[in-house]
N, C-alpha and C. Protein backbone atom coordinates (compact mmCIF):
# COMPACT_ATOMS: atom_id res chain seq x y z
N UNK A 1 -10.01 -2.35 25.08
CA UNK A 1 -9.60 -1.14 24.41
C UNK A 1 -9.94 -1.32 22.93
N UNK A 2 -10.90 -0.09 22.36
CA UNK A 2 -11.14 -0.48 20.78
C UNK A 2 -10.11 -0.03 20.10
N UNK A 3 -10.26 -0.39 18.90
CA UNK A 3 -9.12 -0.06 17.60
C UNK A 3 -9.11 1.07 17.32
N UNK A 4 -10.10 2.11 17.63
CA UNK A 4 -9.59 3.70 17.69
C UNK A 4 -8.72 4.63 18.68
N UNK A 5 -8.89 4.17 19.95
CA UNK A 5 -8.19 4.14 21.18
C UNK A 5 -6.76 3.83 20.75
N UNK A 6 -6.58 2.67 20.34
CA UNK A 6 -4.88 1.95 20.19
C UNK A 6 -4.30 2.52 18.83
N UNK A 7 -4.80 3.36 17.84
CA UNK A 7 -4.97 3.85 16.75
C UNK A 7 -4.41 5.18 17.33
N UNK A 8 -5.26 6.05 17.86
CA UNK A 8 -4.66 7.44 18.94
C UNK A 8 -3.76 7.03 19.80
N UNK A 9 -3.26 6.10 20.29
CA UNK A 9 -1.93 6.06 21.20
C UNK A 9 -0.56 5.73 20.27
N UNK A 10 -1.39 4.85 18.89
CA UNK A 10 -0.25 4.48 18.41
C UNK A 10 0.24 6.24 17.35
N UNK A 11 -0.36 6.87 17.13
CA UNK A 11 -0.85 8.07 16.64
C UNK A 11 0.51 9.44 17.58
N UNK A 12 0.11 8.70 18.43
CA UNK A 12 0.71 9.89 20.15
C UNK A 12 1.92 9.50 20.08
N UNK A 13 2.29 8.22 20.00
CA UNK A 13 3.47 7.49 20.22
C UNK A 13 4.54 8.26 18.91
N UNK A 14 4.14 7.77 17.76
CA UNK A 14 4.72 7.88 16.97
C UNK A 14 5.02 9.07 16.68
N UNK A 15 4.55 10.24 17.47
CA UNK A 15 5.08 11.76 16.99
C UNK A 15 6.32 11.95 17.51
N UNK A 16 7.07 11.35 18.62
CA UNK A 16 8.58 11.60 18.67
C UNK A 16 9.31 10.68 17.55
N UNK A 17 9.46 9.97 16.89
CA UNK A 17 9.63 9.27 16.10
C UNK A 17 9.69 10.41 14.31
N UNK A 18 8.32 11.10 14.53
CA UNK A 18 7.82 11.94 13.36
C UNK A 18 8.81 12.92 13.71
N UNK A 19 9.10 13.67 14.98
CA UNK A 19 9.50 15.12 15.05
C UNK A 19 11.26 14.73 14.59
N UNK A 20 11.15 13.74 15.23
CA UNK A 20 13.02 13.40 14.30
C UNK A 20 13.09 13.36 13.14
N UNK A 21 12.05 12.63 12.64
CA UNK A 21 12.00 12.31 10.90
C UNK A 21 12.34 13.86 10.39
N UNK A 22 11.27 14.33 10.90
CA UNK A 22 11.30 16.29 10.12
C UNK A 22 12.80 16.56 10.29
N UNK A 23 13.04 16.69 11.64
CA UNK A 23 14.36 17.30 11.98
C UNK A 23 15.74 16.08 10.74
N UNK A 24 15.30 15.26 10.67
CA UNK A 24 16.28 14.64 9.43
C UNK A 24 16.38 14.43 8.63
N UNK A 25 15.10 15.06 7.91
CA UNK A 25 14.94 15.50 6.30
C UNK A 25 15.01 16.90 6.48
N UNK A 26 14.75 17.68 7.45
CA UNK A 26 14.96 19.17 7.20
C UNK A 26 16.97 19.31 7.38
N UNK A 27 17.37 18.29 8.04
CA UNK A 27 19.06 18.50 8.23
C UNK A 27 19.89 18.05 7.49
N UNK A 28 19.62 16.81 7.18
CA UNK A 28 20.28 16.15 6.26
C UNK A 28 19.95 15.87 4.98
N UNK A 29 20.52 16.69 4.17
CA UNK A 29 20.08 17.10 3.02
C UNK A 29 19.63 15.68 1.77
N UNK A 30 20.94 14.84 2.12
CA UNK A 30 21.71 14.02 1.34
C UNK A 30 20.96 12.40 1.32
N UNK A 31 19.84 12.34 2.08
CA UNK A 31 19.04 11.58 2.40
C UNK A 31 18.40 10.60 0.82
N UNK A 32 18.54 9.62 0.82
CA UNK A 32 17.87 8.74 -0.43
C UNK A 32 16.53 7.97 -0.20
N UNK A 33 15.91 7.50 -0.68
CA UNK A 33 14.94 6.73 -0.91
C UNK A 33 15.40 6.09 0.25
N UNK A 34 16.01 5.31 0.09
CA UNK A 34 17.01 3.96 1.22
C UNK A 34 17.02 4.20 2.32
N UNK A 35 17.80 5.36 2.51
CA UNK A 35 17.65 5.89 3.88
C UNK A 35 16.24 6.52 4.47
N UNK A 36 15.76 6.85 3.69
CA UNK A 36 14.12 7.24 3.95
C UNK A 36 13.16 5.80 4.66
N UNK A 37 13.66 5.07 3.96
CA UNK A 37 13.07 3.83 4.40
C UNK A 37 13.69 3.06 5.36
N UNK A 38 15.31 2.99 5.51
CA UNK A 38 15.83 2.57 6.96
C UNK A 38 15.44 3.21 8.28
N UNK A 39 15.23 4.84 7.98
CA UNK A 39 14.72 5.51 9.42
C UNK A 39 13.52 4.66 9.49
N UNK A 40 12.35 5.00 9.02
CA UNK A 40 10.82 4.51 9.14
C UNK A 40 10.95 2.81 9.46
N UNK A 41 11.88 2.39 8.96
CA UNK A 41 11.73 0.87 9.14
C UNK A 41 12.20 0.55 10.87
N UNK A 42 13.66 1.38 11.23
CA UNK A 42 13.88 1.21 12.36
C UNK A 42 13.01 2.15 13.31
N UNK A 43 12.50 2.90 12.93
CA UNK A 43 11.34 3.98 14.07
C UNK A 43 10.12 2.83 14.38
N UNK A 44 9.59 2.33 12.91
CA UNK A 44 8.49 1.56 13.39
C UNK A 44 9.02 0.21 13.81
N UNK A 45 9.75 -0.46 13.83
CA UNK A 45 10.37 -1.41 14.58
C UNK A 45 10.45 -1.56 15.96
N UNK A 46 11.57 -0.81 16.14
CA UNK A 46 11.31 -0.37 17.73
C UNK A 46 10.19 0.45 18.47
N UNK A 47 9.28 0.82 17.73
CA UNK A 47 8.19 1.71 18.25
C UNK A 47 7.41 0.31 18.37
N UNK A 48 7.17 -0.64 17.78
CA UNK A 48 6.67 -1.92 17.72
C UNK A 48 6.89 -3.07 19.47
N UNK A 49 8.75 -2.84 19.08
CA UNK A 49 9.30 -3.95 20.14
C UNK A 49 9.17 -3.18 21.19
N UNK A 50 9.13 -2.01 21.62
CA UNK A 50 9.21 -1.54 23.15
C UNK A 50 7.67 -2.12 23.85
N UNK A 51 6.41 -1.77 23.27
CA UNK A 51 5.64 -1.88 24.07
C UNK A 51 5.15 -3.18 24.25
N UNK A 52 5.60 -4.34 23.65
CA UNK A 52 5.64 -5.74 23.54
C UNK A 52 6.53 -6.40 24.81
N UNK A 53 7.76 -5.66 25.07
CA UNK A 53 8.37 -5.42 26.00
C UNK A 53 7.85 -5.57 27.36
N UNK A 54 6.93 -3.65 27.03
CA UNK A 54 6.58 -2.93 28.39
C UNK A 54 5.41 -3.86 28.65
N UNK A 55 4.60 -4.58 28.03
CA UNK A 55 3.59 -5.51 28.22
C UNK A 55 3.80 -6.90 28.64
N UNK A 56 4.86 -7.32 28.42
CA UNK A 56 5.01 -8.62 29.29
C UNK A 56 5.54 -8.17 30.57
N UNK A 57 6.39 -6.65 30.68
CA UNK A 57 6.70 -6.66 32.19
C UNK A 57 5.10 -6.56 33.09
N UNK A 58 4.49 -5.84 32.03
CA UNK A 58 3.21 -5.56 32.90
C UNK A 58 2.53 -6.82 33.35
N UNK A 59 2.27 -7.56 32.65
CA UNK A 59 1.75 -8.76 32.50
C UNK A 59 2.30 -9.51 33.80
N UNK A 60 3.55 -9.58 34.32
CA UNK A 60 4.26 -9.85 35.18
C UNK A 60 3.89 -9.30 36.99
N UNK A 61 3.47 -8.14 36.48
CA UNK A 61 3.07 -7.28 37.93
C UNK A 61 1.29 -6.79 37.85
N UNK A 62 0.47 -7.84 37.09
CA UNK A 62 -0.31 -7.19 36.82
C UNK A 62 -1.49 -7.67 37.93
N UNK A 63 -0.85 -9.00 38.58
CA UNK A 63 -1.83 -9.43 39.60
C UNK A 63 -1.54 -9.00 40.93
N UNK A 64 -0.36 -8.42 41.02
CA UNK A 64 -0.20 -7.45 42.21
C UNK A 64 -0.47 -5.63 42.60
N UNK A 65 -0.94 -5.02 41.58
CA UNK A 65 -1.30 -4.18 40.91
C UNK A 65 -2.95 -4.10 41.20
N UNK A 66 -3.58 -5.17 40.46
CA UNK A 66 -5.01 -5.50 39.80
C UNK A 66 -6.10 -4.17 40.65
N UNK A 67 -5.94 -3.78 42.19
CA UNK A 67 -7.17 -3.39 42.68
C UNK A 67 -6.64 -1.52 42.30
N UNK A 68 -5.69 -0.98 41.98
CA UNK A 68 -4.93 0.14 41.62
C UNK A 68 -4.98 0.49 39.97
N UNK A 69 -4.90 -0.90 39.77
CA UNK A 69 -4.12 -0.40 37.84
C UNK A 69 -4.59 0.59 37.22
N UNK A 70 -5.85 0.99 37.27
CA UNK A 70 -6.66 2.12 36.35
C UNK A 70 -5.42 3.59 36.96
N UNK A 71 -4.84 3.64 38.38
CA UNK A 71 -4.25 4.44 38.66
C UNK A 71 -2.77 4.67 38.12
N UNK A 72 -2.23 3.16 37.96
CA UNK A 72 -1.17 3.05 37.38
C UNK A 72 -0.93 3.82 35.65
N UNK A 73 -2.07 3.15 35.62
CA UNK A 73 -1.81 3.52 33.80
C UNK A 73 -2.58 4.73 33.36
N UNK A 74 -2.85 5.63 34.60
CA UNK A 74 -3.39 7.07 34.42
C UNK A 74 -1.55 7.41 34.70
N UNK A 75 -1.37 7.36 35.68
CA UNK A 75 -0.21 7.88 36.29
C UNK A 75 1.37 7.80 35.03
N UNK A 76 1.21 6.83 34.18
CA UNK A 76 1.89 6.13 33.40
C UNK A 76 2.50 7.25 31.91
N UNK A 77 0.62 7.50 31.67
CA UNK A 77 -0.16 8.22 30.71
C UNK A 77 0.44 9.78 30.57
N UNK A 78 0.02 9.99 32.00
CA UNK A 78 0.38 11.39 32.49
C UNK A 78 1.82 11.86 32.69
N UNK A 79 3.03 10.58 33.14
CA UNK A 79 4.02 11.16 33.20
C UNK A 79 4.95 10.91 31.54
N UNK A 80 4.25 10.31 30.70
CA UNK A 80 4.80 9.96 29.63
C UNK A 80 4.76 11.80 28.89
N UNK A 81 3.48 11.84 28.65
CA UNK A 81 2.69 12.93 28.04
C UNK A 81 3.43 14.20 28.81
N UNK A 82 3.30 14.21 29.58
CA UNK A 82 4.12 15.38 30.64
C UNK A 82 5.54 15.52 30.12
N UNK A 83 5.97 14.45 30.08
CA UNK A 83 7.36 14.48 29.89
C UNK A 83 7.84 14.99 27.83
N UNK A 84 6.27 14.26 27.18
CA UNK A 84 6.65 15.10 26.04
C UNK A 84 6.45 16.44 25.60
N UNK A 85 5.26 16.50 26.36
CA UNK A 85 5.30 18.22 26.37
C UNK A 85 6.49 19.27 26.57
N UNK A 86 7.18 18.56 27.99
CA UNK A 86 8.32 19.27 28.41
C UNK A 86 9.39 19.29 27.59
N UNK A 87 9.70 18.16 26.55
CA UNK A 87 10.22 17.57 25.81
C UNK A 87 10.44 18.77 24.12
N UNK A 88 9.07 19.53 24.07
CA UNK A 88 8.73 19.77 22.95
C UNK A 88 9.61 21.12 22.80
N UNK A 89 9.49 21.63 24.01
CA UNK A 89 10.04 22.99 24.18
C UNK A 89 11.77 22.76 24.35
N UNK A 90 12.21 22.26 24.30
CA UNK A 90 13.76 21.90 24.40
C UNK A 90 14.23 21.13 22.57
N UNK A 91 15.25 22.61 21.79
CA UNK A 91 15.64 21.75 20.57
C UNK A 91 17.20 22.05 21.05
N UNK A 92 17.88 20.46 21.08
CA UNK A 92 18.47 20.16 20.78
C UNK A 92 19.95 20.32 19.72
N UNK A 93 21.31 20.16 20.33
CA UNK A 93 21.82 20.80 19.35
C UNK A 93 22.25 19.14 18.77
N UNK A 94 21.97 17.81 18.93
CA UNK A 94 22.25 16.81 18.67
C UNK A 94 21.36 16.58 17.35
N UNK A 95 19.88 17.23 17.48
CA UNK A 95 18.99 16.73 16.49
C UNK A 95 19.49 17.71 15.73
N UNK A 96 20.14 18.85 15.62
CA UNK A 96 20.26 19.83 14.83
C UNK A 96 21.63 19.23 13.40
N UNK A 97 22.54 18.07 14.46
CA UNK A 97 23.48 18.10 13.91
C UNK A 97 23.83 16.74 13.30
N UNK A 98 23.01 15.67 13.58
CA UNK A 98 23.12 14.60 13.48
C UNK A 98 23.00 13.42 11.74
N UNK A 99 23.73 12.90 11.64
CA UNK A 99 23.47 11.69 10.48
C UNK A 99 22.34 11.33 10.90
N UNK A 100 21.69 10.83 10.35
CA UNK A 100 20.34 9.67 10.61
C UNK A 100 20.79 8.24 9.56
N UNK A 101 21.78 8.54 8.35
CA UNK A 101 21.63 7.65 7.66
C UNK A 101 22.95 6.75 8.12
N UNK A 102 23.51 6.82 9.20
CA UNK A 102 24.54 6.55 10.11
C UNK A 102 24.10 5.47 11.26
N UNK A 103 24.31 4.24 10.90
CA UNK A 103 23.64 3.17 11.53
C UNK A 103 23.41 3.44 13.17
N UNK A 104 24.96 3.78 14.02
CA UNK A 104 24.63 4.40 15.03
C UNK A 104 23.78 4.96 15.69
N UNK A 105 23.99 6.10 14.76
CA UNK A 105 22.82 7.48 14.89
C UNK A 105 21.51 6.94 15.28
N UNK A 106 21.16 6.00 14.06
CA UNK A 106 19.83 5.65 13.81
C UNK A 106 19.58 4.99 14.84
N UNK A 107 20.21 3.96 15.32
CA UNK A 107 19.66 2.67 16.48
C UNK A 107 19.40 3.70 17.95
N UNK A 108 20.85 4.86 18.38
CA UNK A 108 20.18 5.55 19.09
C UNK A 108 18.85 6.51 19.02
N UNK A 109 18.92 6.83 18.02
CA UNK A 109 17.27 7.74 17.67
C UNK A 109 16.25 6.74 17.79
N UNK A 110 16.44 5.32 17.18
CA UNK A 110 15.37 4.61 17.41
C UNK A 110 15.11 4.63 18.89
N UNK A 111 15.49 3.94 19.87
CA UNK A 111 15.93 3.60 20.94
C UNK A 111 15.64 5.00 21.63
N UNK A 112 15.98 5.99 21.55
CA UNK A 112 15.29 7.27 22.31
C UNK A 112 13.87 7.43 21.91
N UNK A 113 13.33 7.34 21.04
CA UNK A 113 12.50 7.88 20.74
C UNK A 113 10.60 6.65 20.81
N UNK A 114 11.66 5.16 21.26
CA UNK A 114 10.90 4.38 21.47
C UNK A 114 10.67 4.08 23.23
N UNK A 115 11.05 5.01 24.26
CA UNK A 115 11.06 4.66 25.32
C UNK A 115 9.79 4.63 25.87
N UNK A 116 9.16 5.89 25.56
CA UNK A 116 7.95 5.90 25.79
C UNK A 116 6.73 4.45 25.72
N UNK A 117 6.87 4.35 24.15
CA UNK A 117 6.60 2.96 23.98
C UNK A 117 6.70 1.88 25.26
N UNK A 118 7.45 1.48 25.69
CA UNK A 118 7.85 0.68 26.61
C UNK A 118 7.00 1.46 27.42
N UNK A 119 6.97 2.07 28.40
CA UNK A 119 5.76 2.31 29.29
C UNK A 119 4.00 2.48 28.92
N UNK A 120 3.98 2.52 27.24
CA UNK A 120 2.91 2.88 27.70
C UNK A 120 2.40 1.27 27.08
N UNK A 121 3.34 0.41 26.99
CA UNK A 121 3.11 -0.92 26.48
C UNK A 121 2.62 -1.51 28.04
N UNK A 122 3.34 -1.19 29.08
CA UNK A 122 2.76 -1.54 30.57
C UNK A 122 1.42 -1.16 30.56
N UNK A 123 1.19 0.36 30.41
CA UNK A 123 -0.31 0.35 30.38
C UNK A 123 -1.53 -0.36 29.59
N UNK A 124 -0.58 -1.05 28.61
CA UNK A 124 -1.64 -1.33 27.64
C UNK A 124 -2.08 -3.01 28.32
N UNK A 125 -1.08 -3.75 28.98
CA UNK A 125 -1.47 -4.99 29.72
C UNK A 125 -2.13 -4.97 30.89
N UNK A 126 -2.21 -3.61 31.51
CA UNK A 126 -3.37 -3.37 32.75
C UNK A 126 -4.62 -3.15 32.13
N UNK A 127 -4.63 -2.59 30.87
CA UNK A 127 -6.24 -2.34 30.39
C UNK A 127 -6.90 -3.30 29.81
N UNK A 128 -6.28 -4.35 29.88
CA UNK A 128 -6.52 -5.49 29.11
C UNK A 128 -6.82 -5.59 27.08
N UNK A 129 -5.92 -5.03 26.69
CA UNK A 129 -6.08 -4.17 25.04
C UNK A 129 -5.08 -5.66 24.63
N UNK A 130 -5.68 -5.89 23.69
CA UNK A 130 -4.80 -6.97 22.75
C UNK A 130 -3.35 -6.01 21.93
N UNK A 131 -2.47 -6.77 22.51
CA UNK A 131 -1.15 -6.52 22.57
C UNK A 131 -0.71 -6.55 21.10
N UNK A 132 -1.20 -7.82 20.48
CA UNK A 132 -0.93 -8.06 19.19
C UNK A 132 -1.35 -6.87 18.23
N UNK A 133 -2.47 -7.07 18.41
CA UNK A 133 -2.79 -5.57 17.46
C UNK A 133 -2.38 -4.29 17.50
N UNK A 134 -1.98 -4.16 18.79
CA UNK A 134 -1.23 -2.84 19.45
C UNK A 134 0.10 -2.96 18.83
N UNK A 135 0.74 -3.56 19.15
CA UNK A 135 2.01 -3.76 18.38
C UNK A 135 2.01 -3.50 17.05
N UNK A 136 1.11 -4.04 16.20
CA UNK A 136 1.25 -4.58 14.87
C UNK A 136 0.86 -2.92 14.30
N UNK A 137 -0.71 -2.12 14.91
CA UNK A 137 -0.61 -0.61 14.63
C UNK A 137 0.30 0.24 14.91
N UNK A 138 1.08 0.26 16.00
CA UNK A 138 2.12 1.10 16.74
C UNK A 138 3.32 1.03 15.80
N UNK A 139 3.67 0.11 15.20
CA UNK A 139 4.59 -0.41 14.21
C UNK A 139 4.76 0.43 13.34
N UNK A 140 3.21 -0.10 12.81
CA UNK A 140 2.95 0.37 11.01
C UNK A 140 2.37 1.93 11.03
N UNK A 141 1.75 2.42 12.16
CA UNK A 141 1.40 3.70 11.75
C UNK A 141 2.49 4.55 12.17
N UNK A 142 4.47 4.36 12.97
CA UNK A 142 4.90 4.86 13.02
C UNK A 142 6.20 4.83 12.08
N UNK A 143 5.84 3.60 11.36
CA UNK A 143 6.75 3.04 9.87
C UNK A 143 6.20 4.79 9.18
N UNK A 144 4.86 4.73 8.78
CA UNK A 144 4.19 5.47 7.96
C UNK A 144 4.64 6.84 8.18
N UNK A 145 4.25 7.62 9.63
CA UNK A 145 4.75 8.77 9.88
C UNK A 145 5.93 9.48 9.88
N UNK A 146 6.90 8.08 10.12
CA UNK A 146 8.28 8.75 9.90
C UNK A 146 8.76 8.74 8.63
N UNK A 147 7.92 7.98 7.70
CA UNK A 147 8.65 8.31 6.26
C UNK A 147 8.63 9.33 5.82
N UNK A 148 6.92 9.70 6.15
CA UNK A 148 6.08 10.84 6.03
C UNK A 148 7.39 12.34 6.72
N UNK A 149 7.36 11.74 7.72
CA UNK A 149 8.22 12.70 8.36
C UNK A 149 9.83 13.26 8.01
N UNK A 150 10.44 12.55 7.36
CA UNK A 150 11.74 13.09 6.35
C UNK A 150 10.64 14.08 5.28
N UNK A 151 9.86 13.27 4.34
CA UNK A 151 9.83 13.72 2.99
C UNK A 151 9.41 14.93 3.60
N UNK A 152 8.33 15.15 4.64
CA UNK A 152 7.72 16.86 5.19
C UNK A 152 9.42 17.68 5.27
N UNK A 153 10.10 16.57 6.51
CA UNK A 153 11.80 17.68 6.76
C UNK A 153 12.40 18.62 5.51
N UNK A 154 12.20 17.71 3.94
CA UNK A 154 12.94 18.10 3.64
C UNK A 154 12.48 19.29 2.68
N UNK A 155 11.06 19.07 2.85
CA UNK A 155 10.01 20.30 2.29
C UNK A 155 10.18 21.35 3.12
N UNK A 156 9.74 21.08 4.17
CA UNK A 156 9.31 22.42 5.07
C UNK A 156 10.03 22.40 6.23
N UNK A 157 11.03 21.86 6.87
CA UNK A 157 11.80 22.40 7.65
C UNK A 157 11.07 21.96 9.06
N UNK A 158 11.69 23.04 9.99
CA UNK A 158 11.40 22.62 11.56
C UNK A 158 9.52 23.71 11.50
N UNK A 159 9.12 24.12 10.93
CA UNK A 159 8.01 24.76 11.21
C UNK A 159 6.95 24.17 11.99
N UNK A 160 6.76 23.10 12.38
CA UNK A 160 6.08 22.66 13.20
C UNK A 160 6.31 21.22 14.44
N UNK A 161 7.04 21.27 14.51
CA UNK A 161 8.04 19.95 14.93
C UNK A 161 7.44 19.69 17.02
N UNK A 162 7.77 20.70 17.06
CA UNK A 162 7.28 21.46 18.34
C UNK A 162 6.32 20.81 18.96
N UNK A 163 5.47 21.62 18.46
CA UNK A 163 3.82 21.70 18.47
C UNK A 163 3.03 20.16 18.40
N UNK A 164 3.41 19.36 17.30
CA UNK A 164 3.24 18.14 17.76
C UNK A 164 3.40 17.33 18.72
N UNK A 165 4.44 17.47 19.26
CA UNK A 165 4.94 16.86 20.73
C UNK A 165 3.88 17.39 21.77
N UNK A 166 3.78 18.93 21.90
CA UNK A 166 2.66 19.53 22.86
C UNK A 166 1.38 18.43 22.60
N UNK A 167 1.01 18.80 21.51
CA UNK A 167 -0.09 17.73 21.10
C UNK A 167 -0.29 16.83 21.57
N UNK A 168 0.50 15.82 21.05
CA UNK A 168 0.60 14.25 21.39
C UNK A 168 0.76 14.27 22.98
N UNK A 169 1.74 14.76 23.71
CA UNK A 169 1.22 15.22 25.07
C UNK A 169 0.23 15.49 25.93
N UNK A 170 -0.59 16.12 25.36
CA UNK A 170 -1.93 16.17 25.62
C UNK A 170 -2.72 15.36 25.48
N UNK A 171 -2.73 14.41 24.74
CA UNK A 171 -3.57 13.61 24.20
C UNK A 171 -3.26 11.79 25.16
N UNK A 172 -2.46 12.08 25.49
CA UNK A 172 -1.66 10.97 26.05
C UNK A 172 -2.15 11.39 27.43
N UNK A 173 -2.33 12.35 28.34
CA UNK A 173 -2.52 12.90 29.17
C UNK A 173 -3.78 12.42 29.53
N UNK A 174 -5.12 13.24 28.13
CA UNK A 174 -6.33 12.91 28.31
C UNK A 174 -6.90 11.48 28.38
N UNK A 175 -5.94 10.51 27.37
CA UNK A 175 -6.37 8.76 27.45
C UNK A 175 -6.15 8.80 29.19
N UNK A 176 -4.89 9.04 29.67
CA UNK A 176 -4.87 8.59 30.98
C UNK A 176 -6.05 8.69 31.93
N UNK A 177 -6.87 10.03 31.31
CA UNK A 177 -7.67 10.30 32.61
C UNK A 177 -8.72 9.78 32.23
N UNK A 178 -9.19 9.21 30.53
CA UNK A 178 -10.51 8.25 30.46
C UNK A 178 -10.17 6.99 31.15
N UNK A 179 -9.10 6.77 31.33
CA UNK A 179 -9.04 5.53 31.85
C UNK A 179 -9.42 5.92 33.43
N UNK A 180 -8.78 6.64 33.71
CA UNK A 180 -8.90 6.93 35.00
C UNK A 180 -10.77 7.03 35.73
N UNK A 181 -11.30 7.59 35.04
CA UNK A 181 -12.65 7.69 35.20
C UNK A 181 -13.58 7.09 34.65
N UNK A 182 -13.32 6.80 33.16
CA UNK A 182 -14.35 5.53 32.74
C UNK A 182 -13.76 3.89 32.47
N UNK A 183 -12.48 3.69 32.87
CA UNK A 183 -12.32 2.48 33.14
C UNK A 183 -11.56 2.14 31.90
């Protein structure tokens, strides 16, 4: 898997991560530097540790798997992406109402919003993609987006929050099926 490939997943990944950020600079007014940087630190953290995770389980089932996997990690792809699409169209009255700068808050937002991660970290040990680097982008480009993603909240609100998820959905969808057909 090249570094543009793991670049677009880490890209896909990190938009549930982003659509909270918005939703917690567009809600919570009261937000500091500090806290700007605890969300992004714990988004890209755990956006980091899940698929490090989902990759040693894979790693685990990957020689029982081996003559299927391209199916697995289409199938993986598709129900991740599926599920954010479906995802996009449903707001929440939790994200509407929530602290972020509330340690709680935060570890569950991390932790929801990194699940995905964890599966598509399985896919990433069937395609044979260096884990390390996957991790280390998935991290840092969702450190980046969610910082990105308050300072947008507290500019512009929910105006596009949505629509990204559709996106990234799609896109998560389509990796599944290059894999699926070109390997």
């Amino acid at each position: 898997m090249n570094f543009l490939t793991i670049l677009v997943i880490a890209v896909v990944l990190a938009m549930d991560a982003f659509a909270v950020s918005i939703a917690s600079g567009a809600t919570y007014r009261y937000l500091k530097i500090g806290h700007t940087l605890r969300i992004a630190l714990f988004f890209g953290g755990f956006q980091a540790f899940m698929p490090l995770v989902g990759a040693l389980a894979g790693l685990s089932i990957k020689e029982y798997i081996a003559a299927y996997d391209h199916w697995v990690a289409f199938f993986i792809l598709a129900v991740v992406g599926g599920k954010m699409i479906y995802e996009s169209f449903k707001i929440t009255e939790a994200e509407k109402t929530h602290n972020p700068s509330n340690l709680l808050v935060l570890l569950a937002l991390s932790v929801a919003t990194s699940i995905d991660a964890l599966a598509v970290g399985i896919t990433l040990s069937l395609v044979a993609a260096s884990i390390v680097a996957a991790v280390i982008v998935i991290g840092l480009v969702t450190f980046l987006m969610s910082y990105a993603g308050v300072m947008i909240g507290k500019k512009f609100g929910h105006l596009f929050e949505n629509k990204i998820e559709v996106v990234g959905g799609l896109v998560l969808i389509a990796l599944g099926v290059k894999i699926l057909f070109c390997g």
